[in-house]
PDB file of N, CA and C in Angstrom:
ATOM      1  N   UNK A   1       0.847  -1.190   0.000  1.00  0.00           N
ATOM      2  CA  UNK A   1       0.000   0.000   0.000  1.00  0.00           C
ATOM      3  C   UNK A   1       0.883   1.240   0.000  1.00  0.00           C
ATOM      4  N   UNK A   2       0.684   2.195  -0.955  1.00  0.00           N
ATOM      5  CA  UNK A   2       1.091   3.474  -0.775  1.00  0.00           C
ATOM      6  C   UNK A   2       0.562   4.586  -0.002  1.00  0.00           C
ATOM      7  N   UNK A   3       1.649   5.473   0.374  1.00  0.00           N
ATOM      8  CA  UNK A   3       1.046   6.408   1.553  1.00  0.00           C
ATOM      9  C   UNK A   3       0.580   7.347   0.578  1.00  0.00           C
ATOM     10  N   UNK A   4      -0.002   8.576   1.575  1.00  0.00           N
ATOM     11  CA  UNK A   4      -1.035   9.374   0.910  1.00  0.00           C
ATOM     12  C   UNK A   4      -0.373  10.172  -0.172  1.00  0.00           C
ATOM     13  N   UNK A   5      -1.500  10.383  -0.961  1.00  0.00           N
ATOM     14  CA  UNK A   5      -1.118  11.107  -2.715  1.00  0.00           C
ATOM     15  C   UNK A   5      -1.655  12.070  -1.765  1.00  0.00           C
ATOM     16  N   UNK A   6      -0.767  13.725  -2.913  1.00  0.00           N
ATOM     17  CA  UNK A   6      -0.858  15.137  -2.369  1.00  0.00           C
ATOM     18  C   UNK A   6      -2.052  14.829  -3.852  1.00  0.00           C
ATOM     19  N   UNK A   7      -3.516  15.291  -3.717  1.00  0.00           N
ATOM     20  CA  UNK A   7      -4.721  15.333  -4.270  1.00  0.00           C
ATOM     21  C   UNK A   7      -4.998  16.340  -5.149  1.00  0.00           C
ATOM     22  N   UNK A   8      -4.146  16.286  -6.686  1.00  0.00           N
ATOM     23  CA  UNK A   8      -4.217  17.268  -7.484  1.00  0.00           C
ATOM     24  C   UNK A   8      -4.227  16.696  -8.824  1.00  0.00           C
ATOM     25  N   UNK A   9      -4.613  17.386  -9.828  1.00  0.00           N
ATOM     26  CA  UNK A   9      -5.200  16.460 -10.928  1.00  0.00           C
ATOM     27  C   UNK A   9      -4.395  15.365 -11.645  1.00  0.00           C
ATOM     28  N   UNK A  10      -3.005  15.643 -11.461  1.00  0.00           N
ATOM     29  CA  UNK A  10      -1.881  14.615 -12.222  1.00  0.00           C
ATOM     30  C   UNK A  10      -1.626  13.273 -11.469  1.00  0.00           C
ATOM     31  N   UNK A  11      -2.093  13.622 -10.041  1.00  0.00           N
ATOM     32  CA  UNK A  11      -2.372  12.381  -9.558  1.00  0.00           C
ATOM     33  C   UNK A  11      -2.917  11.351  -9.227  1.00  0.00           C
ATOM     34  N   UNK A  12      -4.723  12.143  -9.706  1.00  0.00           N
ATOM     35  CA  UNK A  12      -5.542  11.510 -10.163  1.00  0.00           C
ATOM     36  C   UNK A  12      -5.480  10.676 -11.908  1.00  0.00           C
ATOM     37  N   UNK A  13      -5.142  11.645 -12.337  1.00  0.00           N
ATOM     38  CA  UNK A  13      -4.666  11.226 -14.110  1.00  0.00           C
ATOM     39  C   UNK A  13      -3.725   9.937 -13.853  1.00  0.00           C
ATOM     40  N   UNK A  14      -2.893   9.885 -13.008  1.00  0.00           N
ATOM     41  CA  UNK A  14      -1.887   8.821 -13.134  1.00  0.00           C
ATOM     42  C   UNK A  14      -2.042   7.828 -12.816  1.00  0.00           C
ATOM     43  N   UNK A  15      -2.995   7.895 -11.684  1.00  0.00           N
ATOM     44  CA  UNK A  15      -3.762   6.744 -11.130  1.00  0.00           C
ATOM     45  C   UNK A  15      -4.483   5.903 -11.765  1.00  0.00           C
ATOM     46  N   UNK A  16      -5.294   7.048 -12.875  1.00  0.00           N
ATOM     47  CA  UNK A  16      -6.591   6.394 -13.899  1.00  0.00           C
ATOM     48  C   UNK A  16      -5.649   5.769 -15.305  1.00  0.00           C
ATOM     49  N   UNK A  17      -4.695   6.331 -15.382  1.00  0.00           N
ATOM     50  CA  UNK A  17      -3.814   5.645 -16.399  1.00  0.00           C
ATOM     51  C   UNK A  17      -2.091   4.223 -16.453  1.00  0.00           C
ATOM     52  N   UNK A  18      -2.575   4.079 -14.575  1.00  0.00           N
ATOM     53  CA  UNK A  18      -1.693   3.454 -14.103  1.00  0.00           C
ATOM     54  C   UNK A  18      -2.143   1.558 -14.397  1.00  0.00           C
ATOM     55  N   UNK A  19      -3.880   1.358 -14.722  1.00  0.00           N
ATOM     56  CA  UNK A  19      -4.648   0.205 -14.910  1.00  0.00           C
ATOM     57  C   UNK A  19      -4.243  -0.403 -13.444  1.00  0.00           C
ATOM     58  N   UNK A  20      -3.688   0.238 -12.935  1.00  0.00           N
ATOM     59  CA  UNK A  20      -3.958  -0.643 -11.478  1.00  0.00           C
ATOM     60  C   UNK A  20      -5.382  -0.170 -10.243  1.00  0.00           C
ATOM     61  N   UNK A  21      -6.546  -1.135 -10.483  1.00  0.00           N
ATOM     62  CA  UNK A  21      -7.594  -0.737  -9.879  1.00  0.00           C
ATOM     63  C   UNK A  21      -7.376  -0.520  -8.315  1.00  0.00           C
ATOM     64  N   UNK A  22      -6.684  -0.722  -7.697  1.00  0.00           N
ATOM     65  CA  UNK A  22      -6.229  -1.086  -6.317  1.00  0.00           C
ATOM     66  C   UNK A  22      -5.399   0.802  -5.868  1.00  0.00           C
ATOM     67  N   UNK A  23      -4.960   1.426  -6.763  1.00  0.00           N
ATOM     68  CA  UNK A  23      -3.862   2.552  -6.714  1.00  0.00           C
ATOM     69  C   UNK A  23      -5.212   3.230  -6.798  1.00  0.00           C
ATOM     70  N   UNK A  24      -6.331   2.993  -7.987  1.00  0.00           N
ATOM     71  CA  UNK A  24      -7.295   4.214  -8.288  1.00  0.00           C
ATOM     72  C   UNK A  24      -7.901   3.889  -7.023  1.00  0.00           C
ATOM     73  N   UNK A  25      -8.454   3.048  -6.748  1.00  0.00           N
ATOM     74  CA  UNK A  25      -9.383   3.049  -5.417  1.00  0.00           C
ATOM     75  C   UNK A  25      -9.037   3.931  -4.562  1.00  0.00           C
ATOM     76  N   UNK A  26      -7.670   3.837  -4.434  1.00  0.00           N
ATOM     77  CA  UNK A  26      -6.974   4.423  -2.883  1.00  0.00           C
ATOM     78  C   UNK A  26      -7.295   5.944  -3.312  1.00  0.00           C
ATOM     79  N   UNK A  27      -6.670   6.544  -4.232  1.00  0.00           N
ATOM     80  CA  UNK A  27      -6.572   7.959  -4.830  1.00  0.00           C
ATOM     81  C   UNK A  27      -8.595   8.281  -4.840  1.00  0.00           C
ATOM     82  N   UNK A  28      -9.135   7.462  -5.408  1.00  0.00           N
ATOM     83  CA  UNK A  28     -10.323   7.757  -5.069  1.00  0.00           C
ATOM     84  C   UNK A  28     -11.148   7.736  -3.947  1.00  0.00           C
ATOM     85  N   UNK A  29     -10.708   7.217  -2.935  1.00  0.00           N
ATOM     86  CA  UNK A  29     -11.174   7.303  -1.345  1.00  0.00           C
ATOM     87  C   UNK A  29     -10.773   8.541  -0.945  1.00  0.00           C
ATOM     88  N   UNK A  30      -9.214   8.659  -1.048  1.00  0.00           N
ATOM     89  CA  UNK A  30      -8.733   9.862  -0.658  1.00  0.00           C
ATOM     90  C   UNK A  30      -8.879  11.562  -0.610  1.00  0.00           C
ATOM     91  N   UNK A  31      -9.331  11.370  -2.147  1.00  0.00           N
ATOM     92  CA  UNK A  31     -10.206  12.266  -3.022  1.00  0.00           C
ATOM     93  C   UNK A  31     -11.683  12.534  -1.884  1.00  0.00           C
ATOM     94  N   UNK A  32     -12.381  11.497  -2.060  1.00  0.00           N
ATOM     95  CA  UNK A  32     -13.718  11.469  -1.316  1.00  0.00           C
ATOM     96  C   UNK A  32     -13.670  11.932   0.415  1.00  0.00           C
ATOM     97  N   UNK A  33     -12.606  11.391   1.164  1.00  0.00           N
ATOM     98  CA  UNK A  33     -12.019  11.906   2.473  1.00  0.00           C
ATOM     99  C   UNK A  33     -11.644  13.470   2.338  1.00  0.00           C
ATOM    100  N   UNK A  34     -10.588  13.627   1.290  1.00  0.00           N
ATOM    101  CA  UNK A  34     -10.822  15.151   1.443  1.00  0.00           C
ATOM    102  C   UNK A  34     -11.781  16.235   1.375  1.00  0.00           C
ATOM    103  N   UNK A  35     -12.797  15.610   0.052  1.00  0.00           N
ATOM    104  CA  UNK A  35     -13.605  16.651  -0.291  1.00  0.00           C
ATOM    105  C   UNK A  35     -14.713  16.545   0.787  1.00  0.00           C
ATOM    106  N   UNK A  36     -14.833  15.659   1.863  1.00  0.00           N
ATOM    107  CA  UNK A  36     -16.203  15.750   2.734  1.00  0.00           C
ATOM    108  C   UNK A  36     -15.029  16.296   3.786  1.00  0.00           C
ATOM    109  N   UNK A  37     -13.667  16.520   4.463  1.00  0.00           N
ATOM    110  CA  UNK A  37     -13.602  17.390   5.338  1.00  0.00           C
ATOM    111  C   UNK A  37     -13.281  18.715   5.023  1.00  0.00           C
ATOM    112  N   UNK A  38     -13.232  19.342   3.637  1.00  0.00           N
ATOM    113  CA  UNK A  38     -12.726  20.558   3.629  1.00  0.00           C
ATOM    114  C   UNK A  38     -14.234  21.012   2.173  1.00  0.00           C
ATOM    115  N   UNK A  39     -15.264  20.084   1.953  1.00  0.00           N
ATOM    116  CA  UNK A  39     -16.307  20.736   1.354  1.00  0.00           C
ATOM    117  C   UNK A  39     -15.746  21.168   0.052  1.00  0.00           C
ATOM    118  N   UNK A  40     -16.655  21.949  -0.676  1.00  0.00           N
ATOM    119  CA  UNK A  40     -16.138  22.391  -2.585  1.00  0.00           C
ATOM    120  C   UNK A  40     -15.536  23.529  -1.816  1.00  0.00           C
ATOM    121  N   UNK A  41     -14.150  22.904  -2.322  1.00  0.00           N
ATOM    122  CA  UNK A  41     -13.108  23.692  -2.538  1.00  0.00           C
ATOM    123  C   UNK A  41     -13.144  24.737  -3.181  1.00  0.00           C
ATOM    124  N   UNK A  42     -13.650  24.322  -4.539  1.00  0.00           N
ATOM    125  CA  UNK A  42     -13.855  25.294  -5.566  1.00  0.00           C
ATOM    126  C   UNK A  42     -14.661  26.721  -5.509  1.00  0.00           C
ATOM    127  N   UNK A  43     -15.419  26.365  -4.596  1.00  0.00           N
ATOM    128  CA  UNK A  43     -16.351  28.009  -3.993  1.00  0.00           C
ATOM    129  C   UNK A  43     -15.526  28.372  -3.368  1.00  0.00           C
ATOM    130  N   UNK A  44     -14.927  28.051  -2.796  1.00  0.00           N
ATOM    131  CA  UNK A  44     -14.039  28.892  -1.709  1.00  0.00           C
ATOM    132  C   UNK A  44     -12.274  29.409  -2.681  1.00  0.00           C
ATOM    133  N   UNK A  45     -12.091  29.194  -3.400  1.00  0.00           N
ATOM    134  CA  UNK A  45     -12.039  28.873  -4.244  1.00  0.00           C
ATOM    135  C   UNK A  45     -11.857  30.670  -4.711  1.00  0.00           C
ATOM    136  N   UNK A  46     -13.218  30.549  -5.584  1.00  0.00           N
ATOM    137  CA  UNK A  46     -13.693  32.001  -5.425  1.00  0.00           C
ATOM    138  C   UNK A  46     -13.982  33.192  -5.181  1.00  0.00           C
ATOM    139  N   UNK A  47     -13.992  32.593  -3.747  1.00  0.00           N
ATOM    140  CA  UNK A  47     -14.233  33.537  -2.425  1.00  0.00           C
ATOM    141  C   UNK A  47     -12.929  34.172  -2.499  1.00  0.00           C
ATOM    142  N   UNK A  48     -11.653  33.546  -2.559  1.00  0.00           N
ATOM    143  CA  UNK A  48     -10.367  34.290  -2.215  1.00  0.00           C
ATOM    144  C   UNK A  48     -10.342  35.221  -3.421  1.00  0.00           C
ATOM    145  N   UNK A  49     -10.484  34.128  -4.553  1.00  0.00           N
ATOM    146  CA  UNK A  49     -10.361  35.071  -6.047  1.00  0.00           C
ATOM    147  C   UNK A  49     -10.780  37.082  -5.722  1.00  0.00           C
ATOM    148  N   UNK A  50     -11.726  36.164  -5.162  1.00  0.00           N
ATOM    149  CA  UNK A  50     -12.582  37.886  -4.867  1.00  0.00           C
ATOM    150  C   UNK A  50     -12.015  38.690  -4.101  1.00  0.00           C
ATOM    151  N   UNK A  51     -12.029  38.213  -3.066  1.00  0.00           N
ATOM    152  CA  UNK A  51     -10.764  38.867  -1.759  1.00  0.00           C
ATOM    153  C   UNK A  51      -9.323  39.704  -2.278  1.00  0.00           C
ATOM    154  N   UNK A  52      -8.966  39.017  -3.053  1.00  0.00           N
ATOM    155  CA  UNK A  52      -7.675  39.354  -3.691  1.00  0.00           C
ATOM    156  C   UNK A  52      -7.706  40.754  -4.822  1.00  0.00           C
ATOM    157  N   UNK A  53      -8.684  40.163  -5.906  1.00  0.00           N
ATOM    158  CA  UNK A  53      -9.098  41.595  -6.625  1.00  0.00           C
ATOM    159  C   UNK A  53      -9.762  42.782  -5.555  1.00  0.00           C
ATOM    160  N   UNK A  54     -10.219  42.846  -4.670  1.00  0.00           N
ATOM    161  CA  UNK A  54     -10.651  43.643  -4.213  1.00  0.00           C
ATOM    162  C   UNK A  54      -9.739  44.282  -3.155  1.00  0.00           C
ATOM    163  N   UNK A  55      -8.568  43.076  -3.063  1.00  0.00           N
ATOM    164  CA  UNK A  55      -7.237  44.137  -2.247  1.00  0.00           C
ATOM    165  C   UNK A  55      -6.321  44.579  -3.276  1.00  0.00           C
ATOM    166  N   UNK A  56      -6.397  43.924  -4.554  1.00  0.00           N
ATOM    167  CA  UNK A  56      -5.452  44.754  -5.747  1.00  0.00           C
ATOM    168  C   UNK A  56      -6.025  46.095  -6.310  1.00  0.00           C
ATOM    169  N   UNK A  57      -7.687  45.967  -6.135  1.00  0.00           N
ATOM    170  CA  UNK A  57      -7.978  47.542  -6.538  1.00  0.00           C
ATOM    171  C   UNK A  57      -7.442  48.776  -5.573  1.00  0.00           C
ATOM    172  N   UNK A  58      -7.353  48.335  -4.411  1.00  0.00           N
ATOM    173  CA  UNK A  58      -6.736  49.780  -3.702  1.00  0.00           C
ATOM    174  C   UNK A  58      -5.395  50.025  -4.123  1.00  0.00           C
TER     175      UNK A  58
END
């Protein structure tokens, strides 16, 4: 068993192109563990996007 993948898209890609179902599982649990303790990322995500333009306009 391998220890934890840092959860970013090339390591998902590598996983899905590695044909080892046992590597994707893991990367896909992991995936699923992160995104239920830290929620869509991706809105938040946003939120900074915004934060940031609105400290570069001053």
């Amino acid at each position: 068993m391998q220890g934890p993948v840092i959860l970013y898209g090339v390591a998902m890609q590598q996983a899905a192109a590695s044909g080892d179902i046992s590597r994707m599982k893991e990367v896909c649990r992991q995936a699923e563990d992160y995104l239920e303790k830290v929620g869509d990322i991706s809105a938040a995500l946003q939120v900074l996007k915004v934060e940031i333009a609105k400290l570069e306009k001053k």
